[in-house]
Protein backbone atom coordinates (compact mmCIF):
# COMPACT_ATOMS: atom_id res chain seq x y z
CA UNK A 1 0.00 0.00 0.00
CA UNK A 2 2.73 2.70 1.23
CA UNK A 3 4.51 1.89 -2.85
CA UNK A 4 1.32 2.33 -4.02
CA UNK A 5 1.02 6.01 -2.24
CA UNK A 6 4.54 6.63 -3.20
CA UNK A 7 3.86 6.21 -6.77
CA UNK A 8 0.89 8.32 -7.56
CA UNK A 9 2.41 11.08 -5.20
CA UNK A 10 5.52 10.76 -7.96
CA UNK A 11 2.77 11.24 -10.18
CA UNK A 12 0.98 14.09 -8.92
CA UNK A 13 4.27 15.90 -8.43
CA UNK A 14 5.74 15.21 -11.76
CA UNK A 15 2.44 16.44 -13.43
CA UNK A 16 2.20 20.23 -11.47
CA UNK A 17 6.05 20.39 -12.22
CA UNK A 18 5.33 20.09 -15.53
CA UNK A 19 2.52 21.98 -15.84
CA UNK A 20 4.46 24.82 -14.45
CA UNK A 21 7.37 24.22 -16.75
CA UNK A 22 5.11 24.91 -19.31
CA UNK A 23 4.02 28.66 -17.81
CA UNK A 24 7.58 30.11 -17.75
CA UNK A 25 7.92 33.10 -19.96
CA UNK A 26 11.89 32.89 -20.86
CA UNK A 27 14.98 31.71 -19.53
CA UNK A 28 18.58 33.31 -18.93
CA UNK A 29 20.75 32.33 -21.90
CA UNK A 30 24.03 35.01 -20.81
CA UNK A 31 24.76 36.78 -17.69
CA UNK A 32 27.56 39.20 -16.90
CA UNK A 33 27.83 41.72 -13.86
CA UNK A 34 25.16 41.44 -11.06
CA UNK A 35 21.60 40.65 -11.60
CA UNK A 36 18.18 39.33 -9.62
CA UNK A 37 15.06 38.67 -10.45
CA UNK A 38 12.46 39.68 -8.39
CA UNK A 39 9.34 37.52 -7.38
CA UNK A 40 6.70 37.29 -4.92
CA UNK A 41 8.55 39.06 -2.70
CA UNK A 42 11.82 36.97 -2.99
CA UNK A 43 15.38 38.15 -4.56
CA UNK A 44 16.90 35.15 -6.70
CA UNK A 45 20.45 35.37 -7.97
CA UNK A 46 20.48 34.98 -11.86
CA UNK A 47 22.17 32.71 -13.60
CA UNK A 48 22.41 30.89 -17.24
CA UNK A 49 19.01 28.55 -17.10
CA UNK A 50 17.11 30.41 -14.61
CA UNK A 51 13.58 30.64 -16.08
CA UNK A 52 11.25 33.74 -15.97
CA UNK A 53 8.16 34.30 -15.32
CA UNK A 54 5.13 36.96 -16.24
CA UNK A 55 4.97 39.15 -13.60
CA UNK A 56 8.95 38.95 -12.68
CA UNK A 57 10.85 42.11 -12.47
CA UNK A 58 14.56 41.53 -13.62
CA UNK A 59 16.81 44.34 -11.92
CA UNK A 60 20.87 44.43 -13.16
CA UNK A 61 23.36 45.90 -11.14
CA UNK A 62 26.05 48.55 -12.31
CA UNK A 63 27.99 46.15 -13.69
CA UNK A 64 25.08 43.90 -15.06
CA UNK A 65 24.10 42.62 -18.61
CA UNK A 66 21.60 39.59 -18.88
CA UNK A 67 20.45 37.81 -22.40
CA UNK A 68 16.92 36.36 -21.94
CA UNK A 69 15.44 34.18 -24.43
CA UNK A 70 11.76 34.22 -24.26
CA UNK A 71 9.18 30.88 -25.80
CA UNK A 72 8.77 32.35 -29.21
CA UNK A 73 12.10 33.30 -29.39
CA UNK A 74 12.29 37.14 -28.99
CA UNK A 75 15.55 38.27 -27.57
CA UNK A 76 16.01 40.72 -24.71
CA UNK A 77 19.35 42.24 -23.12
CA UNK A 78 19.18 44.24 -20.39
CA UNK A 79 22.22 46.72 -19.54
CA UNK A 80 23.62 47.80 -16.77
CA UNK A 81 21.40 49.65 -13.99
CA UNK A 82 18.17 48.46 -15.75
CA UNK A 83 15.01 47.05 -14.20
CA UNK A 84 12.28 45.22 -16.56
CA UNK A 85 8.62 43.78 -15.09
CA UNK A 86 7.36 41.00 -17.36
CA UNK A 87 3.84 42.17 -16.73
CA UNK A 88 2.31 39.68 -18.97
CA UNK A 89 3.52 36.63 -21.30
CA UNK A 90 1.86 33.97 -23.51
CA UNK A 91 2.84 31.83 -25.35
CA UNK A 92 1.34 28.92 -27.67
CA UNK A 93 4.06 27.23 -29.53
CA UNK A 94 1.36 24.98 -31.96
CA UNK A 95 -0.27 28.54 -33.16
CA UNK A 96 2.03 30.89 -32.53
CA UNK A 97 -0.24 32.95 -30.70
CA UNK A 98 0.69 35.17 -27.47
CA UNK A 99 1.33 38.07 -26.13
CA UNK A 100 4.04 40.06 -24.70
CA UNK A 101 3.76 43.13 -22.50
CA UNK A 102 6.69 44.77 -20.35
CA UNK A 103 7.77 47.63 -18.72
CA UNK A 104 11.17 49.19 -18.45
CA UNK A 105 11.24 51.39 -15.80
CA UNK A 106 14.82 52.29 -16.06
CA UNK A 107 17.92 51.35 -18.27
CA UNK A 108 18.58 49.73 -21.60
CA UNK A 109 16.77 47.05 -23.10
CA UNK A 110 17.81 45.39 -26.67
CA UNK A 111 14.98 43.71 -28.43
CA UNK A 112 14.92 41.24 -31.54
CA UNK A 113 11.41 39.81 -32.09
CA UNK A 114 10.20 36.67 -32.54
CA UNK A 115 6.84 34.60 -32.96
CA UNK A 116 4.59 37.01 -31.05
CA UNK A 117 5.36 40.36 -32.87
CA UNK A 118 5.48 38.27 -36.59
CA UNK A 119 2.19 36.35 -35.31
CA UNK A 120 0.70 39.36 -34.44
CA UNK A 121 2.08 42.84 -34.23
CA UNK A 122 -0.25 44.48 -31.39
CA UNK A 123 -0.01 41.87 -28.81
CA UNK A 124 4.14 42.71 -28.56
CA UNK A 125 4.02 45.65 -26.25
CA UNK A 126 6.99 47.34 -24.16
CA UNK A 127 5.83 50.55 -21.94
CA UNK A 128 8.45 53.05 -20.34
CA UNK A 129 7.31 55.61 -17.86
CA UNK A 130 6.48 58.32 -20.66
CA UNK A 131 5.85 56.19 -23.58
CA UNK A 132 3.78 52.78 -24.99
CA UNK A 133 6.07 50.70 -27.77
CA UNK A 134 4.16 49.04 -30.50
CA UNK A 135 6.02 46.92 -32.46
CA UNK A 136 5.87 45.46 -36.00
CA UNK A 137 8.50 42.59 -35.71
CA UNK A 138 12.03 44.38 -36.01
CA UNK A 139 14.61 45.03 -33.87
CA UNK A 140 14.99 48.17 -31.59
CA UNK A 141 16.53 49.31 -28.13
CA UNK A 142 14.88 51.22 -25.82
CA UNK A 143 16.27 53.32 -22.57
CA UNK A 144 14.23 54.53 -19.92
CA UNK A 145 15.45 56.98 -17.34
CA UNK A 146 14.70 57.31 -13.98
C-alpha cells in the first residue's frame, strides 16, 4: 500500500512540475555583472538557465548585462542599472499565438522579435514611464530613465 502512495504522489508531483514548466515566460541564456530577479517578494540570484516568469521584475546591477530568451524566441538584453517587469507573457508554440507586455522602468533594453510580434504585431508591447512601444517585428533598443 505505502509503494502504491509513493507512486501516484511521484505522479501528482511530476504532473504540477510540468505543468508549471510549461508557464515560464523565458529563460537566462548570458549573464555578466550582477543581476536578480524579483518575485513574490523573494530576490533570486540569476544565472544561465534560470527561467522567468510573467509578472517577474529583472533588476541588473552597475555592472550587469543579462540575455533572456523568451518561448517564441524574442531576444532581450538588459544593460547595466536596468530594471524590466514581465507584466504579462503567452505563449502557444502549436499557433504561434501570445502576447508580450513589459515595462522598463529604467535602463537599456535590446529587443529582436520573434513569434509574437510576426504572429501578431499588437499583442508585442513594451511601456516606459512616458511612452507605450508598439512593435511590427524588427529590432529596436529602448532606454528609460529614472
Amino acid at each position: 500500500m505505502k509503494a502504491v502512495n509513493k507512486v501516484i504522489l511521484a505522479t501528482v508531483l511530476a504532473l504540477l512540475a510540468g505543468s508549471a514548466a510549461a508557464e515560464y515566460a523565458g529563460i537566462v541564456k548570458t549573464i555578466k555583472g550582477a543581476a536578480v530577479v524579483r518575485r513574490a517578494g523573494i530576490e533570486i540570484s540569476l544565472t544561465p538557465g534560470v527561467q522567468l516568469n510573467p509578472g517577474d521584475r529583472i533588476v541588473t546591477g552597475s555592472d550587469g548585462y543579462v540575455g533572456i530568451t523568451m518561448r517564441d524566441d524574442t531576444l532581450l538584453t538588459l544593460g547595466p542599472g536596468s530594471a524590466l517587469n514581465l507584466d504579462s507573457y503567452g505563449f502557444d508554440a502549436q499557433t504561434h499565438d501570445g502576447n508580450f507586455l513589459a515595462s522598463l522602468s529604467k535602463g537599456v533594453m535590446s529587443v529582436v522579435t520573434g513569434l509574437i510580434a510576426k504572429r501578431s504585431p499588437e499583442s508585442f508591447v513594451v511601456r516606459t514611464r512616458v511612452s507605450t512601444i508598439g512593435v511590427h517585428g524588427t529590432e529596436f533598443i529602448v532606454e528609460a530613465d529614472e
